[in-house]
C-alpha atoms as a PDB file:
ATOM      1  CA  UNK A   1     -15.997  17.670-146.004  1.00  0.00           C
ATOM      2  CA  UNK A   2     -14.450  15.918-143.220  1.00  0.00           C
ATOM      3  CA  UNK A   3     -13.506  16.706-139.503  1.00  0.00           C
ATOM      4  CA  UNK A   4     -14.528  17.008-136.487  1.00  0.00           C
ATOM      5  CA  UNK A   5     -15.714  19.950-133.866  1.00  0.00           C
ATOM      6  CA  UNK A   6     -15.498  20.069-130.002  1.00  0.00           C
ATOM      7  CA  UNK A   7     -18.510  20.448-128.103  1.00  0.00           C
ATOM      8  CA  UNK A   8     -18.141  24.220-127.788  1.00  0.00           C
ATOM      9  CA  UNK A   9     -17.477  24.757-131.816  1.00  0.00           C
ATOM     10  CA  UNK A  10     -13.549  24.601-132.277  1.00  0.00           C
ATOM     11  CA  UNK A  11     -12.371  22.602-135.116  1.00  0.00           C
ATOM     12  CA  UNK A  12     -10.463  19.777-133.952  1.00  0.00           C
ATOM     13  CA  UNK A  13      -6.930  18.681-136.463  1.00  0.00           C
ATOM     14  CA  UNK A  14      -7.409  16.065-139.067  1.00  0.00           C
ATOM     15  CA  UNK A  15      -5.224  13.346-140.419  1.00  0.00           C
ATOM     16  CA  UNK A  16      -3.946  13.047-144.202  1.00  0.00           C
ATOM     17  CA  UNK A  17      -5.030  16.682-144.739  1.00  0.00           C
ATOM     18  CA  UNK A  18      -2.540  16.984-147.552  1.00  0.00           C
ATOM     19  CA  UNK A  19      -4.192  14.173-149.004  1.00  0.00           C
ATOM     20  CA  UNK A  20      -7.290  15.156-148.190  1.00  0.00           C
ATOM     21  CA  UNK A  21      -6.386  19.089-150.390  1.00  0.00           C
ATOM     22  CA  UNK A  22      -4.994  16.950-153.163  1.00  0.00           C
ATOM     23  CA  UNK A  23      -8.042  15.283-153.270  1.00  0.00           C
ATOM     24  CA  UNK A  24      -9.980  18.351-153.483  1.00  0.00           C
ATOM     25  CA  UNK A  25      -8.543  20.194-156.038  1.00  0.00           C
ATOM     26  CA  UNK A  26      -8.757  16.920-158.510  1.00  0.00           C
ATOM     27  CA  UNK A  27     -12.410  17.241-157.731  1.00  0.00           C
ATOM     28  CA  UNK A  28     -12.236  20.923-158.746  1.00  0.00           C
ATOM     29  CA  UNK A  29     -12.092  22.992-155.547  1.00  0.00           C
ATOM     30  CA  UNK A  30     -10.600  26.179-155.456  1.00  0.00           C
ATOM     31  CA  UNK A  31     -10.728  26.828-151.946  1.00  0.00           C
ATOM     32  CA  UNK A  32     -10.170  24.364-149.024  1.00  0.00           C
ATOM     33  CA  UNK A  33     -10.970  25.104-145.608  1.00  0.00           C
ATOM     34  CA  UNK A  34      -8.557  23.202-142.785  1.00  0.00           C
ATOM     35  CA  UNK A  35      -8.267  23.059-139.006  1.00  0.00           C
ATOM     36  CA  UNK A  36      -5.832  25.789-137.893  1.00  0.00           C
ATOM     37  CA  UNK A  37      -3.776  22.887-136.090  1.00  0.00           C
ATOM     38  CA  UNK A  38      -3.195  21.435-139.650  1.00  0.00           C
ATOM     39  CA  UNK A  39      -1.812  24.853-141.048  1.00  0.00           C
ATOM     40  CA  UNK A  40       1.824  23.293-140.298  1.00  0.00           C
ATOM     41  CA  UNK A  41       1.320  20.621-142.669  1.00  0.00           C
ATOM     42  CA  UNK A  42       0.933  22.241-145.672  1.00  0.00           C
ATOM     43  CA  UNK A  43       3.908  24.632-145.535  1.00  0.00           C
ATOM     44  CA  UNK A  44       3.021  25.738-148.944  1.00  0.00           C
ATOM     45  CA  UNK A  45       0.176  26.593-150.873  1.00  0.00           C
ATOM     46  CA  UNK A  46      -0.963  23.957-152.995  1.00  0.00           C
ATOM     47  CA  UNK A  47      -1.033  25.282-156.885  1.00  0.00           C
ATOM     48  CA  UNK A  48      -4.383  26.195-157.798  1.00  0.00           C
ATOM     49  CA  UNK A  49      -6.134  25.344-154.759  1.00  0.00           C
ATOM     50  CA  UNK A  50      -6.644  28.754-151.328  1.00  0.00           C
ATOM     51  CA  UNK A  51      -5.555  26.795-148.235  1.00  0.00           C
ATOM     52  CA  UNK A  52      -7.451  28.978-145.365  1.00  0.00           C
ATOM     53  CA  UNK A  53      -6.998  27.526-141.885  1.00  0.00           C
ATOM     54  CA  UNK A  54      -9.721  28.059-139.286  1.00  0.00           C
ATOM     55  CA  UNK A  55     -10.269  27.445-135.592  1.00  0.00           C
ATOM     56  CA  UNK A  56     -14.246  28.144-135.058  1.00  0.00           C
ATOM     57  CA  UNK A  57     -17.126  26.702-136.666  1.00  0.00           C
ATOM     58  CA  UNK A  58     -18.012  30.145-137.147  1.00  0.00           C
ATOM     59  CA  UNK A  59     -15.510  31.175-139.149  1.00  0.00           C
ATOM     60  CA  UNK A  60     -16.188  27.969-141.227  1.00  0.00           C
ATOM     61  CA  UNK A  61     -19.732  29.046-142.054  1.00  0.00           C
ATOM     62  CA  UNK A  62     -18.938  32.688-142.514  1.00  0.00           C
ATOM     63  CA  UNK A  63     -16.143  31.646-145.017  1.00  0.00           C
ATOM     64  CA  UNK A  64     -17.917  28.937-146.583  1.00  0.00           C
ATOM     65  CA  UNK A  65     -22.266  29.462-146.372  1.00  0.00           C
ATOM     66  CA  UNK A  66     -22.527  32.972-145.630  1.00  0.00           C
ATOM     67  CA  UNK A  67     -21.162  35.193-148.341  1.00  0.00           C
ATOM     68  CA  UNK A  68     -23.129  33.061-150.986  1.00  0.00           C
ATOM     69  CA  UNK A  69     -26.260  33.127-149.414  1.00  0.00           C
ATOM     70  CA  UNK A  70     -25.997  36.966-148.738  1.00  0.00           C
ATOM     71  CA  UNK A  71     -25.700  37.421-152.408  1.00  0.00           C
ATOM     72  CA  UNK A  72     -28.139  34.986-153.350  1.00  0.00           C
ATOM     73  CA  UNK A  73     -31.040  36.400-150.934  1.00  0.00           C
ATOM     74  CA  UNK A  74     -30.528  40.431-151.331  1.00  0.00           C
ATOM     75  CA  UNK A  75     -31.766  40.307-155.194  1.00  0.00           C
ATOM     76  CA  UNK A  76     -34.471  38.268-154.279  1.00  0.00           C
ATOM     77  CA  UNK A  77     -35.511  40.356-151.754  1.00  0.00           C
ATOM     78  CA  UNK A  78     -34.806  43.635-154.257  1.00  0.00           C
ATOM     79  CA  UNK A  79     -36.854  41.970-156.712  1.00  0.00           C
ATOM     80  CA  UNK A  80     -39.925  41.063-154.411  1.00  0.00           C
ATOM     81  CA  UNK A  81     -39.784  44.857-152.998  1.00  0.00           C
ATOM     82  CA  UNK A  82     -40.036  46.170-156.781  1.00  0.00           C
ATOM     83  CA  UNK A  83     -43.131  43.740-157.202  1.00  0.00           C
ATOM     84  CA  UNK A  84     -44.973  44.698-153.746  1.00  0.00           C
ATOM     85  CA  UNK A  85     -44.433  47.993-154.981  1.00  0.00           C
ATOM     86  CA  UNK A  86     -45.741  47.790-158.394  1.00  0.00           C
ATOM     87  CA  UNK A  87     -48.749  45.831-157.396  1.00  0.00           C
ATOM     88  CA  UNK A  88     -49.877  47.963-154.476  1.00  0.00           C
END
Protein backbone atom coordinates (compact mmCIF):
# COMPACT_ATOMS: atom_id res chain seq x y z
CA UNK A 1 0.00 0.00 0.00
CA UNK A 2 1.22 3.34 -0.77
CA UNK A 3 -0.30 6.90 -1.29
CA UNK A 4 -1.48 9.54 0.09
CA UNK A 5 -5.12 11.19 1.08
CA UNK A 6 -6.15 14.91 1.41
CA UNK A 7 -7.42 16.09 4.54
CA UNK A 8 -11.05 15.64 3.53
CA UNK A 9 -10.49 11.79 2.20
CA UNK A 10 -9.65 12.11 -1.66
CA UNK A 11 -6.86 10.04 -2.85
CA UNK A 12 -4.16 12.12 -4.01
CA UNK A 13 -1.98 10.61 -7.60
CA UNK A 14 1.09 8.59 -7.03
CA UNK A 15 4.35 8.29 -8.85
CA UNK A 16 5.75 4.97 -10.59
CA UNK A 17 2.24 3.46 -10.29
CA UNK A 18 3.00 1.16 -13.17
CA UNK A 19 5.81 0.07 -11.26
CA UNK A 20 4.22 0.07 -8.31
CA UNK A 21 1.12 -2.73 -10.24
CA UNK A 22 4.05 -4.66 -11.61
CA UNK A 23 5.23 -4.97 -8.35
CA UNK A 24 2.06 -6.20 -7.07
CA UNK A 25 1.13 -8.78 -9.18
CA UNK A 26 4.84 -10.48 -8.72
CA UNK A 27 3.81 -10.48 -5.12
CA UNK A 28 0.55 -12.22 -6.12
CA UNK A 29 -2.19 -9.57 -6.18
CA UNK A 30 -5.05 -9.90 -8.21
CA UNK A 31 -6.55 -6.70 -7.69
CA UNK A 32 -4.82 -3.26 -7.35
CA UNK A 33 -6.49 -0.30 -6.21
CA UNK A 34 -5.00 3.27 -7.79
CA UNK A 35 -5.75 6.98 -7.49
CA UNK A 36 -8.28 7.90 -10.20
CA UNK A 37 -5.64 10.64 -11.39
CA UNK A 38 -3.29 7.65 -12.21
CA UNK A 39 -6.02 5.83 -14.39
CA UNK A 40 -4.18 7.56 -17.53
CA UNK A 41 -1.11 5.77 -16.89
CA UNK A 42 -1.99 2.47 -17.25
CA UNK A 43 -3.88 2.64 -20.56
CA UNK A 44 -4.23 -1.03 -20.41
CA UNK A 45 -4.99 -3.60 -18.08
CA UNK A 46 -2.11 -5.27 -16.80
CA UNK A 47 -2.44 -9.30 -17.55
CA UNK A 48 -3.58 -10.99 -14.59
CA UNK A 49 -3.77 -8.22 -12.29
CA UNK A 50 -7.95 -5.77 -11.93
CA UNK A 51 -6.67 -2.18 -12.17
CA UNK A 52 -9.74 -0.25 -10.31
CA UNK A 53 -9.14 3.48 -9.97
CA UNK A 54 -10.68 5.35 -7.05
CA UNK A 55 -11.08 8.92 -5.86
CA UNK A 56 -12.46 8.55 -2.05
CA UNK A 57 -11.11 6.78 0.79
CA UNK A 58 -14.42 5.41 0.94
CA UNK A 59 -14.55 3.73 -1.98
CA UNK A 60 -11.07 2.31 -1.03
CA UNK A 61 -12.42 0.63 2.09
CA UNK A 62 -15.68 -0.46 0.58
CA UNK A 63 -13.66 -2.11 -2.31
CA UNK A 64 -10.94 -3.35 -0.31
CA UNK A 65 -12.13 -4.07 3.85
CA UNK A 66 -15.71 -4.17 3.56
CA UNK A 67 -16.98 -7.00 1.42
CA UNK A 68 -14.57 -9.43 3.34
CA UNK A 69 -15.48 -8.52 6.60
CA UNK A 70 -19.29 -8.66 5.73
CA UNK A 71 -18.78 -12.22 4.82
CA UNK A 72 -16.57 -13.05 7.51
CA UNK A 73 -18.94 -11.58 10.42
CA UNK A 74 -22.63 -12.74 9.11
CA UNK A 75 -21.75 -16.64 9.78
CA UNK A 76 -20.42 -15.82 12.92
CA UNK A 77 -23.19 -14.05 13.91
CA UNK A 78 -25.61 -17.03 12.25
CA UNK A 79 -23.72 -19.40 14.19
CA UNK A 80 -23.86 -17.57 17.68
CA UNK A 81 -27.82 -17.01 17.04
CA UNK A 82 -28.19 -20.97 16.49
CA UNK A 83 -26.21 -21.42 19.89
CA UNK A 84 -28.24 -18.66 22.00
CA UNK A 85 -31.02 -20.45 20.69
CA UNK A 86 -30.18 -23.92 21.50
CA UNK A 87 -28.99 -23.10 24.93
CA UNK A 88 -31.91 -20.97 26.06
Amino acid sequence: MTGELSIRGHVKPIGGVVAKVEAAKLAGATKVLIPFENAETILQEIQGVEVIPVRTLDEVLELALLPSVKEETIPAQAKLDDSVATSV
